[in-house]
C-alpha atoms as a PDB file:
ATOM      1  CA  UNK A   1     156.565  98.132  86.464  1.00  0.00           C
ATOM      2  CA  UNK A   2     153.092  96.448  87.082  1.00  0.00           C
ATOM      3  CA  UNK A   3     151.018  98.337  89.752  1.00  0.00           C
ATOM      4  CA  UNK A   4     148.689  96.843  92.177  1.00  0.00           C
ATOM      5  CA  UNK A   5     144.960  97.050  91.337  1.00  0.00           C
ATOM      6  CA  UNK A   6     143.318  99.838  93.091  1.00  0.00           C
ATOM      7  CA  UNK A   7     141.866  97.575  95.621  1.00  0.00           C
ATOM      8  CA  UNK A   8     139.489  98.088  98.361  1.00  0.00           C
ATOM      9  CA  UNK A   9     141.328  98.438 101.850  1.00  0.00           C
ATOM     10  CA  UNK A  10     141.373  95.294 103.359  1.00  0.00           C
ATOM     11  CA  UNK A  11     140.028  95.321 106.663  1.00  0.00           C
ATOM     12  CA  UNK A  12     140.231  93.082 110.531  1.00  0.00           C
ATOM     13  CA  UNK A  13     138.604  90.155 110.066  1.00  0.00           C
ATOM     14  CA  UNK A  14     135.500  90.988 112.631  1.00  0.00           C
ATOM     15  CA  UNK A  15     135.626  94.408 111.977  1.00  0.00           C
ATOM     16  CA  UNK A  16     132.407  95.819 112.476  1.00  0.00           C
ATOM     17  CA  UNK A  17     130.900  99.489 111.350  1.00  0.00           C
ATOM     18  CA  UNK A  18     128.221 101.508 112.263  1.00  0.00           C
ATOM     19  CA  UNK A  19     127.164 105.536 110.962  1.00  0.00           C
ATOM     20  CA  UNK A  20     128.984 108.108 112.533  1.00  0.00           C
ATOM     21  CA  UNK A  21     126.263 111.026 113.984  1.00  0.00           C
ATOM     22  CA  UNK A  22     127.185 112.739 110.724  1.00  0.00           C
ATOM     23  CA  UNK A  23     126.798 109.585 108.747  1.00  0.00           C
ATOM     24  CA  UNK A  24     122.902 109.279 110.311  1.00  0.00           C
ATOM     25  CA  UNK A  25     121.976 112.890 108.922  1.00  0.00           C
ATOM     26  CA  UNK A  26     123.670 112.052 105.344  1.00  0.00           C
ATOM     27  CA  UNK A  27     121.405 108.680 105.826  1.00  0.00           C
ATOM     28  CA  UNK A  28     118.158 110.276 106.682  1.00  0.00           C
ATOM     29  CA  UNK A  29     118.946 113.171 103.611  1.00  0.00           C
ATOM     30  CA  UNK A  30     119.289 109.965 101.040  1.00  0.00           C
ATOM     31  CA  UNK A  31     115.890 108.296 102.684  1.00  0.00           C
ATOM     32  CA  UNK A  32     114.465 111.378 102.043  1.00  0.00           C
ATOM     33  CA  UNK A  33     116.271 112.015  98.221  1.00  0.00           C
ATOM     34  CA  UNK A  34     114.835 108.698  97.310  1.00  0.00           C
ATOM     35  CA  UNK A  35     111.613 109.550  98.685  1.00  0.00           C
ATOM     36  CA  UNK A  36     110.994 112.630  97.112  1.00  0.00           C
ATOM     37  CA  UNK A  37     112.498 111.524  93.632  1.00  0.00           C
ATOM     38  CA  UNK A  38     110.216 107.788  93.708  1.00  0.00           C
ATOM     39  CA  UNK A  39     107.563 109.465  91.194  1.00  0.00           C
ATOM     40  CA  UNK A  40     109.918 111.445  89.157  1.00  0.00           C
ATOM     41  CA  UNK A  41     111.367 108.920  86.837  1.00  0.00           C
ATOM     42  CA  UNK A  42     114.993 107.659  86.933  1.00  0.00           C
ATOM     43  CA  UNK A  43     116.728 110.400  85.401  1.00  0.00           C
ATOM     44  CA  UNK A  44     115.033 112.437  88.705  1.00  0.00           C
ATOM     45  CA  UNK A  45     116.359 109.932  91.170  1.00  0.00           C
ATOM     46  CA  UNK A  46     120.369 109.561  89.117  1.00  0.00           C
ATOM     47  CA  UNK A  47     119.939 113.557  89.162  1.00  0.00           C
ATOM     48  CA  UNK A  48     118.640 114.071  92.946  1.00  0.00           C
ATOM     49  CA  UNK A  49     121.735 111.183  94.152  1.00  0.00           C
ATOM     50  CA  UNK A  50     124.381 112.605  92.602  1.00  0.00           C
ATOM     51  CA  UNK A  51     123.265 116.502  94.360  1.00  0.00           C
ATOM     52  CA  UNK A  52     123.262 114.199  97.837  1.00  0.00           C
ATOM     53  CA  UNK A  53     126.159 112.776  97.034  1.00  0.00           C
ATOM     54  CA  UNK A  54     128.331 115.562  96.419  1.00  0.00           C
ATOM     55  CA  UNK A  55     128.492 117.219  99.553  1.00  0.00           C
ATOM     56  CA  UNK A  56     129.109 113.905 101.280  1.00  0.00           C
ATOM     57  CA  UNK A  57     132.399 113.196  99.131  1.00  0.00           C
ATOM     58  CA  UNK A  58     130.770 109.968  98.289  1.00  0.00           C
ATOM     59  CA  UNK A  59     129.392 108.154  95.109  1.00  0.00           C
ATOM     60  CA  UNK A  60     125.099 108.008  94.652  1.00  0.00           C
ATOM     61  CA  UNK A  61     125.325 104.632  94.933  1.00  0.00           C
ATOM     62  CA  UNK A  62     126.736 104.334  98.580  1.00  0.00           C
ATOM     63  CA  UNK A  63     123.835 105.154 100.087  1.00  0.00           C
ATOM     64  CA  UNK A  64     122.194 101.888  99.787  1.00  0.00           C
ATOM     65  CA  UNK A  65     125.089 100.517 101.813  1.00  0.00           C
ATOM     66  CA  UNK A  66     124.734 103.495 104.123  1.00  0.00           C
ATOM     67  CA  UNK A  67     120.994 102.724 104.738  1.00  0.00           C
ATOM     68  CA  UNK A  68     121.627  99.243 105.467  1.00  0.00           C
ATOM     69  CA  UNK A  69     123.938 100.092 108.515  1.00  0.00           C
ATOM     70  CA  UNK A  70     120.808 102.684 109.765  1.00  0.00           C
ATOM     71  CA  UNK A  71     120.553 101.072 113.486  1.00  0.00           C
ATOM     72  CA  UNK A  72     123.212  98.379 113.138  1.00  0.00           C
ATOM     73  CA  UNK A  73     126.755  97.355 113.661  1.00  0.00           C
ATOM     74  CA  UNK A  74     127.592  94.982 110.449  1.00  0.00           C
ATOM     75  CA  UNK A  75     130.889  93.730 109.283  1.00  0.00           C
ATOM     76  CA  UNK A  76     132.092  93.001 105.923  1.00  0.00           C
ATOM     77  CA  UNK A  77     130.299  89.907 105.002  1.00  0.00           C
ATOM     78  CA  UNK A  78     126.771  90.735 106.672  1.00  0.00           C
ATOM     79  CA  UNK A  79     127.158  94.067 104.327  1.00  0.00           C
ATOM     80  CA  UNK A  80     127.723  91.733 100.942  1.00  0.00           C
ATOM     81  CA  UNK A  81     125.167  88.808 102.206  1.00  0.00           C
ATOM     82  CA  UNK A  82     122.597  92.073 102.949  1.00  0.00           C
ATOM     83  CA  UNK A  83     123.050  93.668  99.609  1.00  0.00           C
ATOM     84  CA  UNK A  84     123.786  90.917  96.994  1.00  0.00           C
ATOM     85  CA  UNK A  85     120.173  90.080  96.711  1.00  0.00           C
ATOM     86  CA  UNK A  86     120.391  94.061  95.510  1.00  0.00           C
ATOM     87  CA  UNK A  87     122.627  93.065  92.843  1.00  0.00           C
ATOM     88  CA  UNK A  88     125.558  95.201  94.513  1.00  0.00           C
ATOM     89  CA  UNK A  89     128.780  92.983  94.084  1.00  0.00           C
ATOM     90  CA  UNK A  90     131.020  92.384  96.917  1.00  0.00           C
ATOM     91  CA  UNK A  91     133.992  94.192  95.327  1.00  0.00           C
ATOM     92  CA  UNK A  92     131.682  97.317  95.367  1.00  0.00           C
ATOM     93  CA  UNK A  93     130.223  96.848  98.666  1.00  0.00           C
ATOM     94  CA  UNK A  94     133.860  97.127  99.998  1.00  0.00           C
ATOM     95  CA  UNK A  95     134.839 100.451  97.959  1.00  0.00           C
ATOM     96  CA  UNK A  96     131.501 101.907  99.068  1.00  0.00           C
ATOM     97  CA  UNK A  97     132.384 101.485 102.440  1.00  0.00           C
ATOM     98  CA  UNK A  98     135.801 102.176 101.781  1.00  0.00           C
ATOM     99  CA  UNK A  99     134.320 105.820 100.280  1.00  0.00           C
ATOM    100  CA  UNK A 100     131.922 106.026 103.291  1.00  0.00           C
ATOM    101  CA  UNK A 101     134.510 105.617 105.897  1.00  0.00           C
ATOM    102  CA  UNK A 102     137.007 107.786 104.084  1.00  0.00           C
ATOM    103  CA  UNK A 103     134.093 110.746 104.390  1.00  0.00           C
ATOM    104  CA  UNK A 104     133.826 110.302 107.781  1.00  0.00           C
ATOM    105  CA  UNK A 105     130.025 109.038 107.573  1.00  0.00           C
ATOM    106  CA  UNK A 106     130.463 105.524 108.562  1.00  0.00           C
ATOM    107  CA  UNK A 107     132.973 104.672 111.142  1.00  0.00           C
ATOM    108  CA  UNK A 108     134.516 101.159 111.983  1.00  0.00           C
ATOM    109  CA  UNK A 109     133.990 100.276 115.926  1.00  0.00           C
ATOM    110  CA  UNK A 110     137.019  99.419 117.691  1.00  0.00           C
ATOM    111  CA  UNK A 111     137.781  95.693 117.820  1.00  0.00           C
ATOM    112  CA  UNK A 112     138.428  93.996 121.448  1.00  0.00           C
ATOM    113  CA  UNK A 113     142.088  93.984 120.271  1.00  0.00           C
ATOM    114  CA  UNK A 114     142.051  97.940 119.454  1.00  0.00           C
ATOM    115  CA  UNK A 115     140.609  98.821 122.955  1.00  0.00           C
ATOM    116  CA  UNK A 116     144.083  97.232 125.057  1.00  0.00           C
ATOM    117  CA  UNK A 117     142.278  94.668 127.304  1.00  0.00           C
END
């Protein structure tokens, strides 16, 4: 029997997200990983991610899309328009947020539809 890819939850078409209050201190720790690690060389900064990671039940990677929802409300496609000039494709923009949601540091905001008006 042929499985299903392991694909990336799809989600509401509008569906916006935004960090949750423990999804802004995991946010400010990577700012502040990356900061600290700039002058240390690359093998520093892979090092320094992956300890941040960890304890976040996320991959070092996810915090760029974590630190492009600092202070917004984005959806799907603003997150892949935002971060493709990064190089991030959109297949891994959506298991990144798939990951951040699933740790509880990014949370999706209730559509219109969700809220029963």
């Amino acid at each position: 029997m042929l499985g299903k890819r392991n694909e990336p939850k799809r989600w509401p078409r509008g569906q916006k997200f935004t960090l949750s209050p423990e999804g802004a201190d995991a946010e400010a720790a990577y700012r502040n990983v990356v900061a600290e690690s700039r002058s240390s060389g690359r093998a520093a900064l892979d090092a320094a991610l992956a300890a941040w990671a960890g304890p976040h039940r996320v991959a070092p990677a996810d915090g760029v899309v974590l630190s492009e929802l600092r202070g917004k409300r984005l959806g799907v496609p603003d997150l892949v328009r935002e971060l493709e000039a990064a190089g991030i494709a959109a297949d891994e923009v959506r298991a990144s947020l798939e990951r951040l949601v699933a740790a509880g540091v990014v949370a999706p905001i209730p559509l219109a539809s969700q809220l029963g008006n």
